[in-house]
N, C-alpha and C. Protein backbone atom coordinates (compact mmCIF):
# COMPACT_ATOMS: atom_id res chain seq x y z
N UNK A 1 4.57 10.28 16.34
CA UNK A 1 3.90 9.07 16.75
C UNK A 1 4.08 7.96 15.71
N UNK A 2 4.15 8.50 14.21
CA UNK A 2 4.32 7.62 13.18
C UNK A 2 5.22 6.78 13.30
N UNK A 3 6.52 7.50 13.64
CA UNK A 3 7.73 6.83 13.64
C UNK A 3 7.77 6.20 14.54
N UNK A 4 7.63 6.33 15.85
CA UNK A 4 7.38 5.16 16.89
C UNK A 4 7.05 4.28 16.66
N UNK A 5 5.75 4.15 16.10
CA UNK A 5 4.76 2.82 15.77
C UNK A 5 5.46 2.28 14.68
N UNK A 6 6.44 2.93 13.93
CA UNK A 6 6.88 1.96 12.78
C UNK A 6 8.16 1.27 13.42
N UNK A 7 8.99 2.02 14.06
CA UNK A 7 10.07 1.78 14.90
C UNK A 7 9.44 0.32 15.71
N UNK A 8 8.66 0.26 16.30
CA UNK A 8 7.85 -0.95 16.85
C UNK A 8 7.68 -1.91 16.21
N UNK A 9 7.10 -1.66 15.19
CA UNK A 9 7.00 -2.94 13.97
C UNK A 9 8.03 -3.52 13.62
N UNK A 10 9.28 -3.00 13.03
CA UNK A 10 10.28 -3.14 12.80
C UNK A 10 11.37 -3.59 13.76
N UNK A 11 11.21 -3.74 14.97
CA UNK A 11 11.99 -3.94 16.16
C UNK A 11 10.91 -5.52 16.28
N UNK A 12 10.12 -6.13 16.12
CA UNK A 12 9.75 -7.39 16.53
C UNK A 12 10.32 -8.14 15.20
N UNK A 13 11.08 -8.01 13.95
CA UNK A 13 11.72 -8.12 12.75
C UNK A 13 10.74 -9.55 12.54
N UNK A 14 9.29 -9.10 12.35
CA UNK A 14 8.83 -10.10 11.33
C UNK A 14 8.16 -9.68 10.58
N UNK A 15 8.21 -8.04 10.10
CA UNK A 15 7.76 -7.93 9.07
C UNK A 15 8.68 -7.16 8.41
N UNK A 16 8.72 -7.29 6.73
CA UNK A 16 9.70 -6.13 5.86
C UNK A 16 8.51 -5.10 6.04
N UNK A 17 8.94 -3.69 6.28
CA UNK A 17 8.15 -2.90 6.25
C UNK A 17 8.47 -2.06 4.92
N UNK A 18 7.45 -1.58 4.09
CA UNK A 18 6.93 -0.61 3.18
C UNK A 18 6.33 0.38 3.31
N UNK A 19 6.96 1.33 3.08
CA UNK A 19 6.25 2.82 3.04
C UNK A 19 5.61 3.10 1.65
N UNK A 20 4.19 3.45 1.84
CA UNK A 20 3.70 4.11 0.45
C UNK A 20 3.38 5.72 0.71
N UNK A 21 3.28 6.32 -0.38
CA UNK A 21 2.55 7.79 -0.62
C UNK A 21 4.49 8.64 -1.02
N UNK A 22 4.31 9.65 -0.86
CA UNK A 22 5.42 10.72 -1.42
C UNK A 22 5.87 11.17 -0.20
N UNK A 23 7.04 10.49 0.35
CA UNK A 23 7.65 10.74 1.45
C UNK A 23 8.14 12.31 1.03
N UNK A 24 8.42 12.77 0.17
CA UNK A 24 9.30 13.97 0.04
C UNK A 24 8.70 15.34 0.12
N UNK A 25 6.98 15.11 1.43
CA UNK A 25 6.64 15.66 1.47
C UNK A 25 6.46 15.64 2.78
N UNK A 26 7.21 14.75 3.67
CA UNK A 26 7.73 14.77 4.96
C UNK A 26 8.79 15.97 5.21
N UNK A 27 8.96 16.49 6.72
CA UNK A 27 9.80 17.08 6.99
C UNK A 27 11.38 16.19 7.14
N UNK A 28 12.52 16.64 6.20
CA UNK A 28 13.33 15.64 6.47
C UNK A 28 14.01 14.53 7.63
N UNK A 29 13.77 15.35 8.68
CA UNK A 29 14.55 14.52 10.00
C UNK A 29 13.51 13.67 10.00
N UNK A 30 12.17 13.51 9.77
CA UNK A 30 11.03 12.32 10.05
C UNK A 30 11.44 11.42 8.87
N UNK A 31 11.54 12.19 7.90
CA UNK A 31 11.75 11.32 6.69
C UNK A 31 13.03 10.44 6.35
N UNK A 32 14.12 10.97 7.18
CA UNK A 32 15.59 10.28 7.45
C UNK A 32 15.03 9.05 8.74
N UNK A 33 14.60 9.49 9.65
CA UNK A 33 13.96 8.13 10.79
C UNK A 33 13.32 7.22 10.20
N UNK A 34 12.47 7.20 9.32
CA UNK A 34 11.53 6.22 8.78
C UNK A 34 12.33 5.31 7.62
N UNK A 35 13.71 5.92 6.95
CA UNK A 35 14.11 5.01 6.27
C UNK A 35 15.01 4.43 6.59
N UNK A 36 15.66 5.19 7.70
CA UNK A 36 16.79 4.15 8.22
C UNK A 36 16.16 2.75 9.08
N UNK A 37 14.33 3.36 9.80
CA UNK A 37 13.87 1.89 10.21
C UNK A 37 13.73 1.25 9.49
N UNK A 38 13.00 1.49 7.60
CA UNK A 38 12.46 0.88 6.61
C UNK A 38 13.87 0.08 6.41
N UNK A 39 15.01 0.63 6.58
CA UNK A 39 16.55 -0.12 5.97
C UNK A 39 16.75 -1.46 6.92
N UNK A 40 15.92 -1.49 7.97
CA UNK A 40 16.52 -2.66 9.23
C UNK A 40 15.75 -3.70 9.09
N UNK A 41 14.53 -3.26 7.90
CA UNK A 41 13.33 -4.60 7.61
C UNK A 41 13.93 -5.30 6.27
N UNK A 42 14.78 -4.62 5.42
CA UNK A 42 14.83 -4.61 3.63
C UNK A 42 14.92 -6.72 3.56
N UNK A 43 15.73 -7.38 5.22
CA UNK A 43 16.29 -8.51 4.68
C UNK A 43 14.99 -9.73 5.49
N UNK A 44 13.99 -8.86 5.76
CA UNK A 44 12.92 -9.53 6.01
C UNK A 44 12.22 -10.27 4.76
N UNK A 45 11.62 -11.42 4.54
CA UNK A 45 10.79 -11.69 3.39
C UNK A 45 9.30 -12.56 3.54
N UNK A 46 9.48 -12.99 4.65
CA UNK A 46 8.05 -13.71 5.21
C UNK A 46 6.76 -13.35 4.74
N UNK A 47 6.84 -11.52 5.20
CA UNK A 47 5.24 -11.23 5.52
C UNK A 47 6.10 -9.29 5.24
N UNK A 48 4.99 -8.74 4.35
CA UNK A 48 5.32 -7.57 3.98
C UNK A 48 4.51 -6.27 5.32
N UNK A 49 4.17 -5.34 5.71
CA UNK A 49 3.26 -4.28 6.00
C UNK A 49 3.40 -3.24 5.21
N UNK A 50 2.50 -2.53 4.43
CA UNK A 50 2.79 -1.89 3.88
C UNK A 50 1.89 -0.58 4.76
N UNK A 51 2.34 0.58 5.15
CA UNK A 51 2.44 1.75 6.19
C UNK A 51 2.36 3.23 4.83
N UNK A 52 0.91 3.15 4.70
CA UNK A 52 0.47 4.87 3.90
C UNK A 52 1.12 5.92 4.95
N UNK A 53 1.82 6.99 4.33
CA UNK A 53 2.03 8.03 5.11
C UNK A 53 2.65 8.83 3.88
N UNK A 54 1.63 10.16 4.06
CA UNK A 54 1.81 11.45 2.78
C UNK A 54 0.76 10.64 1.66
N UNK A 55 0.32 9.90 1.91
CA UNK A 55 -0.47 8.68 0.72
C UNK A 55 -1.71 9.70 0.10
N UNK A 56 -1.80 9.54 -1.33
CA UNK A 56 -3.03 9.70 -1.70
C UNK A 56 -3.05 9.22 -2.93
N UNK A 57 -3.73 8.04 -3.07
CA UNK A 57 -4.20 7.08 -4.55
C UNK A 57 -3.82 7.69 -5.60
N UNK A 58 -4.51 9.05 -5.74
CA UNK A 58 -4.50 9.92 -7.45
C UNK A 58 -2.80 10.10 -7.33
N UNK A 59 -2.29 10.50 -6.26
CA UNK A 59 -0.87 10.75 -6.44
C UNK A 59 0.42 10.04 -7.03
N UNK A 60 -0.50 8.65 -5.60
CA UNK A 60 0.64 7.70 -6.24
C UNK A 60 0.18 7.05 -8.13
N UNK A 61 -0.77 7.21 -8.39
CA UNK A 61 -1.04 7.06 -9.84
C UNK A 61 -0.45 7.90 -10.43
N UNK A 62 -0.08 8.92 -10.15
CA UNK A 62 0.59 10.44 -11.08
C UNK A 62 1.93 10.20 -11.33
N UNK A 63 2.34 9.58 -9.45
CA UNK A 63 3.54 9.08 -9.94
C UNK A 63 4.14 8.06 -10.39
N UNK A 64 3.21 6.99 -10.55
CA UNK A 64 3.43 5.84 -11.24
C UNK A 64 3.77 6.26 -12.40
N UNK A 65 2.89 6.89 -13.08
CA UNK A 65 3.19 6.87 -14.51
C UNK A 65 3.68 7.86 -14.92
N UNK A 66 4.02 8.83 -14.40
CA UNK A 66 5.30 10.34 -14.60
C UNK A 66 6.64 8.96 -14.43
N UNK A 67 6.72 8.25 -13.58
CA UNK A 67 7.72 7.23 -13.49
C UNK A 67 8.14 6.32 -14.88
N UNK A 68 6.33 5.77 -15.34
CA UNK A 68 6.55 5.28 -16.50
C UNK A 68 7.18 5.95 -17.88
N UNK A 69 6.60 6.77 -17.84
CA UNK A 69 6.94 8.21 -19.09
C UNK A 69 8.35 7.82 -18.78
N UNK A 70 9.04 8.44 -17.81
CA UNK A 70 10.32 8.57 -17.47
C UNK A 70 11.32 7.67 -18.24
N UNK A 71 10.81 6.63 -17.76
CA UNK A 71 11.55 5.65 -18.18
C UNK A 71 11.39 5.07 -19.42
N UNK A 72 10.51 5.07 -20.49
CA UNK A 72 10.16 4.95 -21.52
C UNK A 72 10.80 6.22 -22.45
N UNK A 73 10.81 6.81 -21.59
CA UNK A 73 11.53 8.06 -22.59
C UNK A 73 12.88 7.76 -22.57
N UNK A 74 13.81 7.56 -21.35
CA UNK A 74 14.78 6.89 -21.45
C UNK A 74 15.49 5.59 -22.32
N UNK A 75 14.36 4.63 -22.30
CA UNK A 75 14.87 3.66 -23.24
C UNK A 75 14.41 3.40 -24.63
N UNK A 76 13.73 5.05 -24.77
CA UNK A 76 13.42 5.73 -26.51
C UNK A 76 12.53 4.72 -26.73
N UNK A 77 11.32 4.11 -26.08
CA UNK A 77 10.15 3.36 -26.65
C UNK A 77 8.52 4.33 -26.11
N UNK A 78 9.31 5.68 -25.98
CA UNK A 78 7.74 6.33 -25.66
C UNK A 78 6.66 6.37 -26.61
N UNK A 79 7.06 6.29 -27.71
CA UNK A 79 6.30 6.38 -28.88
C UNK A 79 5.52 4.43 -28.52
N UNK A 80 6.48 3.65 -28.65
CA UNK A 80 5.36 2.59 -28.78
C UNK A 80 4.74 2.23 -26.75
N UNK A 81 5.28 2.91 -26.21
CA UNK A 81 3.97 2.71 -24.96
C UNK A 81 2.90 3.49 -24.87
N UNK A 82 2.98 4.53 -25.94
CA UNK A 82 1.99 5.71 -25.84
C UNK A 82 0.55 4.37 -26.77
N UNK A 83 1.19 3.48 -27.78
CA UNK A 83 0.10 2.30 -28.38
C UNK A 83 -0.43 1.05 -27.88
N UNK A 84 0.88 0.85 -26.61
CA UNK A 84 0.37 -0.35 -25.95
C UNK A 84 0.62 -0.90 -24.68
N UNK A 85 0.66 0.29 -23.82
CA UNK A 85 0.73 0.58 -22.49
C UNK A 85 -0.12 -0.59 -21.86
N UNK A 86 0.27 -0.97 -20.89
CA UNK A 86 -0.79 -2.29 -20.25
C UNK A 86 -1.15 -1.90 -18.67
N UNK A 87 -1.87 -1.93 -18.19
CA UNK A 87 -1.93 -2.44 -16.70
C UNK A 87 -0.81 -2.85 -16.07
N UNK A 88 -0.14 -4.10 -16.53
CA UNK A 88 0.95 -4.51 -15.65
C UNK A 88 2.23 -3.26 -16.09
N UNK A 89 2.28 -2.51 -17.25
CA UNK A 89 2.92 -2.10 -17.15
C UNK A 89 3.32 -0.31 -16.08
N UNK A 90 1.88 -0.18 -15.86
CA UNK A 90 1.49 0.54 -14.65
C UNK A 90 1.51 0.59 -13.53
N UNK A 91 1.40 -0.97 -12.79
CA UNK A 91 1.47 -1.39 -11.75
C UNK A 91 2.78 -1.50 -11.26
N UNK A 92 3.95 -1.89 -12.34
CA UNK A 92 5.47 -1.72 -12.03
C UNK A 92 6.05 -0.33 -11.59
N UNK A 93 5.38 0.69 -11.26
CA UNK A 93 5.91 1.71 -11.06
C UNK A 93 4.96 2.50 -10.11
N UNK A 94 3.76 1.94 -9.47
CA UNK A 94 3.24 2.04 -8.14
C UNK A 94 4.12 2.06 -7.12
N UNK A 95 3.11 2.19 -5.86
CA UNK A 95 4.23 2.52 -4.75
C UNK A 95 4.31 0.56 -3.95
N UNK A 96 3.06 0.13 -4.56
CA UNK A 96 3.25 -1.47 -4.27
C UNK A 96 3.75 -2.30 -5.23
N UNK A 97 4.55 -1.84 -6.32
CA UNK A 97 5.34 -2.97 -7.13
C UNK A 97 5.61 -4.17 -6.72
N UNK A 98 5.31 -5.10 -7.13
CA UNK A 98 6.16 -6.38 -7.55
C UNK A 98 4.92 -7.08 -5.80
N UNK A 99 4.45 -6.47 -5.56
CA UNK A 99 3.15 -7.42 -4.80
C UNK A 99 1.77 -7.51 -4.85
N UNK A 100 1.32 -8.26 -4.77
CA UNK A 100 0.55 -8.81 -5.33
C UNK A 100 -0.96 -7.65 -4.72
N UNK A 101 -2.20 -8.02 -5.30
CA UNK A 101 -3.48 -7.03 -4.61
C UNK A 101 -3.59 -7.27 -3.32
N UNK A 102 -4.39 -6.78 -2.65
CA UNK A 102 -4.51 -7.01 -1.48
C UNK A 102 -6.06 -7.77 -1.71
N UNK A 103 -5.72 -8.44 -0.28
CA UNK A 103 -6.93 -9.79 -0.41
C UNK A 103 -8.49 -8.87 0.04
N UNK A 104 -8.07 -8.29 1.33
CA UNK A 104 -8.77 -7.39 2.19
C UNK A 104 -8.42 -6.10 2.50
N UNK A 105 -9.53 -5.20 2.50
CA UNK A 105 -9.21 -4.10 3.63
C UNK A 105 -10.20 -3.93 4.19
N UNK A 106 -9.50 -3.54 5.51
CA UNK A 106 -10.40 -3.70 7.04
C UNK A 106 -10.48 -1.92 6.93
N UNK A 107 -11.68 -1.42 6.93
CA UNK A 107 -12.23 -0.45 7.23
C UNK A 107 -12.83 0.72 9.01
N UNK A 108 -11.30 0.91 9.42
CA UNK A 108 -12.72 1.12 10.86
C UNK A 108 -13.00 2.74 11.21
N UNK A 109 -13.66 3.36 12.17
CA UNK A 109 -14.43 3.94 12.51
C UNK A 109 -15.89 4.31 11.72
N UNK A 110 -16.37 3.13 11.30
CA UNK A 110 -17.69 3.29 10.49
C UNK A 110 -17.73 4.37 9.40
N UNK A 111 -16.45 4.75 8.72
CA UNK A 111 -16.43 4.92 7.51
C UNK A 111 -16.49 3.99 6.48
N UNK A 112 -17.24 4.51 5.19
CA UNK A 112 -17.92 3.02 4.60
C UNK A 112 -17.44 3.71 2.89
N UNK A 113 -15.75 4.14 3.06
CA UNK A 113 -15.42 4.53 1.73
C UNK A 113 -14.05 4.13 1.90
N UNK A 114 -13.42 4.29 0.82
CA UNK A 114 -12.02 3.61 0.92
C UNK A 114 -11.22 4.78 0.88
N UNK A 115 -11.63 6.35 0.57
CA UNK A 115 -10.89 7.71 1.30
C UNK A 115 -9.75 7.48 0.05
N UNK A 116 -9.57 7.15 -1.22
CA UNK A 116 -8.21 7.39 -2.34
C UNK A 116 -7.39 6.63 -1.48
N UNK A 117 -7.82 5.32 -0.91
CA UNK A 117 -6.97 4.50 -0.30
C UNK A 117 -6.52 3.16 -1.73
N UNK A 118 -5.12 3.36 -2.18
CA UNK A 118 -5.02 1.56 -3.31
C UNK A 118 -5.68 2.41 -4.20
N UNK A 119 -6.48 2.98 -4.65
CA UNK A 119 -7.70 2.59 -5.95
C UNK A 119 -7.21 1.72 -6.57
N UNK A 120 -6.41 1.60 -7.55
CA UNK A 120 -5.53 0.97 -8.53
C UNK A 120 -5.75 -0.80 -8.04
N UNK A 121 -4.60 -0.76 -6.86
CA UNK A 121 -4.89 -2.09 -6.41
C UNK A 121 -6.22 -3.05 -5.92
N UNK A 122 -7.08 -1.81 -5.21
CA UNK A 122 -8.41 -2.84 -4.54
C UNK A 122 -9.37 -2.57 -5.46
N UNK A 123 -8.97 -2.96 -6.86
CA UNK A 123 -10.07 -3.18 -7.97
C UNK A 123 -11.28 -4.64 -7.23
N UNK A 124 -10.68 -5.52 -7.22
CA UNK A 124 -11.21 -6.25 -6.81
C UNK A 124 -11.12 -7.37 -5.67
N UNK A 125 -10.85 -6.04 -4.83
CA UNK A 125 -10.39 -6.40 -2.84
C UNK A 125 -11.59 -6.84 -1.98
N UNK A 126 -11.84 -7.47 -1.25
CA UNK A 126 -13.04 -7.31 -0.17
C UNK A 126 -12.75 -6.49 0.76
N UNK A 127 -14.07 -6.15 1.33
CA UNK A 127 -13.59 -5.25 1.94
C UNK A 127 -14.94 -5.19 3.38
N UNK A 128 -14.13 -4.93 4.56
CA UNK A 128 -14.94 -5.31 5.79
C UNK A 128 -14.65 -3.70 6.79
N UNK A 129 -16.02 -3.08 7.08
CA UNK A 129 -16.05 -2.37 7.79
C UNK A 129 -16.80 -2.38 9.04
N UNK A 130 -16.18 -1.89 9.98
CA UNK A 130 -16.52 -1.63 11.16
C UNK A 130 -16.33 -0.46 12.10
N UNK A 131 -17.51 -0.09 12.96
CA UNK A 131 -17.83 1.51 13.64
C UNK A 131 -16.53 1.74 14.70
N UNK A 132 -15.31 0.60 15.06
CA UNK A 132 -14.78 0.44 15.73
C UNK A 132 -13.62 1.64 15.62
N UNK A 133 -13.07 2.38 16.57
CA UNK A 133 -11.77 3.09 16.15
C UNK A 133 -10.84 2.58 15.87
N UNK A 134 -9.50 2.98 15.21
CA UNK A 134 -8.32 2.06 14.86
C UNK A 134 -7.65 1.85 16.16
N UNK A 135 -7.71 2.91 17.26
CA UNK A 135 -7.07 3.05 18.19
C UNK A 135 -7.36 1.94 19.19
N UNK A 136 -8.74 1.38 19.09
CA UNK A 136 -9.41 0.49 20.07
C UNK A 136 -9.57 -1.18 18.93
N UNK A 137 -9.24 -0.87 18.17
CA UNK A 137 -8.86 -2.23 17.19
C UNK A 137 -8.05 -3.06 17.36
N UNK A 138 -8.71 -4.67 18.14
CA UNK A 138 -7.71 -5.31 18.69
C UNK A 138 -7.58 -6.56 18.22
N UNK A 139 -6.85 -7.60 18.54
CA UNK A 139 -6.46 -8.65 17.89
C UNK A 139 -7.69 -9.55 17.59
N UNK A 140 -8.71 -9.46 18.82
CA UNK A 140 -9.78 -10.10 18.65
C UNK A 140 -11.18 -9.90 17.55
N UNK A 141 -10.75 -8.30 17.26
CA UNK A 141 -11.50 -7.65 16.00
C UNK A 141 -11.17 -8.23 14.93
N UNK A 142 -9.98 -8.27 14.73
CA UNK A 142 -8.94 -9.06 13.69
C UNK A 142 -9.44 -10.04 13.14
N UNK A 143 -9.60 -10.88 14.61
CA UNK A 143 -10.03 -12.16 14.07
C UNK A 143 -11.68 -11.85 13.44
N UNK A 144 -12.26 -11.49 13.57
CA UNK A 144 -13.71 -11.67 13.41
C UNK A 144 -13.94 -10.82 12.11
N UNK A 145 -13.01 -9.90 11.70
CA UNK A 145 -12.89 -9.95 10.32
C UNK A 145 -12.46 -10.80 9.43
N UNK A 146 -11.45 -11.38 10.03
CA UNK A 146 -11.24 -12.57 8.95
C UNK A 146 -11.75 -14.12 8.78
N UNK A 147 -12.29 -14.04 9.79
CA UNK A 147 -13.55 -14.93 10.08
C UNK A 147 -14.90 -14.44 8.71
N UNK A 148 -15.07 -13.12 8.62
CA UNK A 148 -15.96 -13.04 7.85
C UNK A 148 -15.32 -12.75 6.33
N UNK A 149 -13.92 -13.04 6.32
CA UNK A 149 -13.53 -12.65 5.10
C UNK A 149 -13.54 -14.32 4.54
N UNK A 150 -13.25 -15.15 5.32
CA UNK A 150 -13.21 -16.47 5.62
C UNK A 150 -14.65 -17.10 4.35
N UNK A 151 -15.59 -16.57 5.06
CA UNK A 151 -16.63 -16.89 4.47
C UNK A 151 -17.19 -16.44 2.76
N UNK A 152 -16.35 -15.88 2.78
CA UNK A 152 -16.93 -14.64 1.12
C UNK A 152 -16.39 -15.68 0.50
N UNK A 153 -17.27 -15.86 -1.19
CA UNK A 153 -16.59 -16.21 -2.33
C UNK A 153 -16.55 -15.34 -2.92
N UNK A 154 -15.01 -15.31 -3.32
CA UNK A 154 -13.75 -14.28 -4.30
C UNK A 154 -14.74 -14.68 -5.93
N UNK A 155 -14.81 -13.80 -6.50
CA UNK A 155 -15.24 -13.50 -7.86
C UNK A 155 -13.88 -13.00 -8.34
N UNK A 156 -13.29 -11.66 -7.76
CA UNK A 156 -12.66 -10.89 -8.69
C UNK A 156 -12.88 -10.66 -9.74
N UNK A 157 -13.81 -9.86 -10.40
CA UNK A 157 -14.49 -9.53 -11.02
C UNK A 157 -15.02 -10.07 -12.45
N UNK A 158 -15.44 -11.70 -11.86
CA UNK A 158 -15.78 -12.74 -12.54
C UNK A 158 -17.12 -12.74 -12.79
C-alpha cells in the first residue's frame, strides 16, 4: 500500500519525495520500488514530502552519528569532534539533512504523543492534534489546522 501511495505522490511531480527511517530493513523488491519512485522526484525542488517508513527517532539518531564517527574517523579528526561536536554537526548526518525543522506536526487519531517521531528535529515544532483518523483526514482538516497554526506565536524556545 506504501508504495502505491508514494507512487501517487510522485506521479503528480510536485513534490521531491524523501524517505526517512532504515530502508535496509525493508524487504528488497519494496525497497528497489520506492527508490526507483524516490529517483523520478530527485529533479523536483519546490516543495519537499518527507515519507517515515522503517522510521524510529532513536535509530535514525544512532545512525546519524555512527555516520558521524564514520566519517570523522575517516578524515582523522575523531579525536577533535570527540571536544567539539556541535548540533549542526549532527543534524548533517540525519535522515533530514540539509532541511530545515519542521514548522508543524499534525497529529491524528487523538494520539497526543509524537510516538519517536523527528525528536531531534521537533525540538521546537508546533504541534496540532486531532481524534480524526489519517485515513478520513481531508483537505478541509488541513485547512483548519493551519488556520490554527496560523494563529500561534513561534517562541522557539525563546
Amino acid at each position: 500500500m506504501i508504495v502505491d501511495t508514494i507512487a501517487k505522490i510522485a506521479a503528480t511531480g510536485r513534490w521531491h519525495i524523501r524517505l526517512l527511517g532504515d530502508l535496509n530493513r525493508l524487504p528488497q523488491d519494496i525497497r528497489s520500488r520506492l527508490l526507483i519512485t524516490v529517483e523520478q522526484t530527485l529533479d523536483i525542488t519546490d516543495s519537499t514530502v518527507n515519507i517515515a517508513i522503517a522510521y524510529s527517532g532513536r535509530d535514525e539518531i544512532t545512525r546519524g552519528i555512527r555516520k558521524l564517527l564514520m566519517a570523522r574517523r575517516a578524515a582523522g579528526t575523531l579525536d577533535h569532534m570527540a571536544r567539539y561536536v556541535t548540533p549542526d554537526d549532527v543534524n548533517t548526518y540525519l535522515d533530514t539533512a540539509g532541511q530545515s525543522d519542521p514548522d508543524l506536526v499534525i497529529r491524528t487519531a487523538g494520539e497526543k504523543r509524537l510516538s519517536g517521531f523527528l525528536p531531534w528535529q521537533t525540538v521546537y515544532t508546533e504541534l496540532y492534534f486531532t481524534d480524526i483518523l489519517w485515513p478520513d483526514f481531508t483537505p478541509s482538516d488541513l485547512t483548519i489546522a493551519m488556520q490554527d497554526y496560523s494563529r500561534r506565536i513561534r517562541r522557539e524556545g525563546r
